[in-house]
Protein backbone atom coordinates (compact mmCIF):
# COMPACT_ATOMS: atom_id res chain seq x y z
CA UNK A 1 -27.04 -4.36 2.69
CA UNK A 2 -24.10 -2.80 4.63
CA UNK A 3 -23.21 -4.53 7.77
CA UNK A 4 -21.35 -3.45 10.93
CA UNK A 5 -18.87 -6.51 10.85
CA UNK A 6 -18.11 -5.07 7.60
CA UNK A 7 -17.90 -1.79 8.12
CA UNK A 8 -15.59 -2.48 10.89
CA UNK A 9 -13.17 -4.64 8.66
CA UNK A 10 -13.42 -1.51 6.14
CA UNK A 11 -11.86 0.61 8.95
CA UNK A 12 -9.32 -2.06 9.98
CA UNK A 13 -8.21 -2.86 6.49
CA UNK A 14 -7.43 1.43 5.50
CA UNK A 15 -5.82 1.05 8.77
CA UNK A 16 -3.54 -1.73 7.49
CA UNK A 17 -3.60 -0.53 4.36
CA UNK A 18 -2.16 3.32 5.20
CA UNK A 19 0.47 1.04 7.73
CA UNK A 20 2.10 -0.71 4.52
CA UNK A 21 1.45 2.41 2.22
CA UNK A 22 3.94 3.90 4.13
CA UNK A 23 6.54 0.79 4.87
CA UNK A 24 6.56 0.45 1.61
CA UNK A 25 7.14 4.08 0.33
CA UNK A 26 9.87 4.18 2.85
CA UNK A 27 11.49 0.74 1.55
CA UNK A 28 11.11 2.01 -2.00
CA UNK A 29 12.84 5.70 -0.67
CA UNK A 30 15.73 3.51 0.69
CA UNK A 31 16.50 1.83 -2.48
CA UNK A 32 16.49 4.41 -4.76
CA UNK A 33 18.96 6.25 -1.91
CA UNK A 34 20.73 3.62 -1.88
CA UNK A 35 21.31 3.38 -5.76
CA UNK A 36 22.16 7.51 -5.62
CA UNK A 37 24.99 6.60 -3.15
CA UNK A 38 26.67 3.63 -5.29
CA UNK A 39 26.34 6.10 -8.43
CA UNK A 40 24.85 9.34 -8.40
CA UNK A 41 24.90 10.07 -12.34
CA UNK A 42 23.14 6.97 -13.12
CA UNK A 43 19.41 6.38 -12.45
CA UNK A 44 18.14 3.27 -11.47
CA UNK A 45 15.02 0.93 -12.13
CA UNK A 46 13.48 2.18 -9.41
CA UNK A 47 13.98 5.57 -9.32
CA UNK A 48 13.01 5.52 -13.20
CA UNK A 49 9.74 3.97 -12.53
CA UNK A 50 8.94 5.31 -8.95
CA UNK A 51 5.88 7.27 -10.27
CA UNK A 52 4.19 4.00 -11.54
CA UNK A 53 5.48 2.20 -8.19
CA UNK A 54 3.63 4.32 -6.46
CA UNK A 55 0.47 4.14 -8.04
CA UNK A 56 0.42 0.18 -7.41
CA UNK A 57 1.21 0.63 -3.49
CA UNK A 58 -1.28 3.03 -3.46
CA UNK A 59 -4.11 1.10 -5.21
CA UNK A 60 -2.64 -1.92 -3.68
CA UNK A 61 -2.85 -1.00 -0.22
CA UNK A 62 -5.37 2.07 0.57
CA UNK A 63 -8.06 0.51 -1.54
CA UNK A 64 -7.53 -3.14 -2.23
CA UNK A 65 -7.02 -4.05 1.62
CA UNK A 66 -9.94 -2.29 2.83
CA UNK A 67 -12.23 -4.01 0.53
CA UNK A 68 -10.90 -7.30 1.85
CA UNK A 69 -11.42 -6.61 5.45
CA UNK A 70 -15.05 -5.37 4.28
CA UNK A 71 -15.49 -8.56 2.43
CA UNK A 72 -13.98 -10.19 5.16
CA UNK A 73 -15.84 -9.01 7.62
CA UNK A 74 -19.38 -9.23 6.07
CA UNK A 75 -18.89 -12.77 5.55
CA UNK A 76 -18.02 -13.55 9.50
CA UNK A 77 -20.89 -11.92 10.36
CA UNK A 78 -23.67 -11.53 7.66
C-alpha cells in the first residue's frame, strides 16, 4: 500500500535528486573545460566517457534518491 509519508519522501528525494543532477553535470562540465584549456587537441578521460558519466548521475540521482526518500519515508510512518 502507498503511503503519504512516502509519497512525500518520493517528492523530496526527485527534489534532491534533480539538485545534484545538476551540481554534478556542472562539476563534470568544469573538468572537461578545464582539460580543453591545458590542451585542446587532446581529449581527456572525462570528456571521452562523458556519455556513460551521465547515464550514472542520471540513474544515480533522479531515480535512485527518490526511491530512498520513498523507502525512507514509508518506514517513519507506515
Amino acid at each position: 500500500m502507498i503511503s503519504i509519508a512516502g509519497l512525500i519522501g518520493g517528492v523530496m528525494g526527485i527534489y534532491l535528486g534533480w539538485l545534484n543532477y545538476r551540481l554534478l553535470l556542472g562539476f563534470m562540465e568544469a573538468a572537461i573545460n578545464k582539460g580543453r584549456e591545458r590542451n585542446p587537441t587532446e581529449k581527456g578521460w572525462v570528456e571521452l566517457a562523458e556519455p556513460t558519466i551521465r547515464k550514472v548521475i542520471f540513474t544515480l540521482t533522479i531515480i535512485g534518491i527518490p526511491i530512498v526518500g520513498y523507502l525512507a519515508g514509508a518506514s517513519i510512518a507506515p
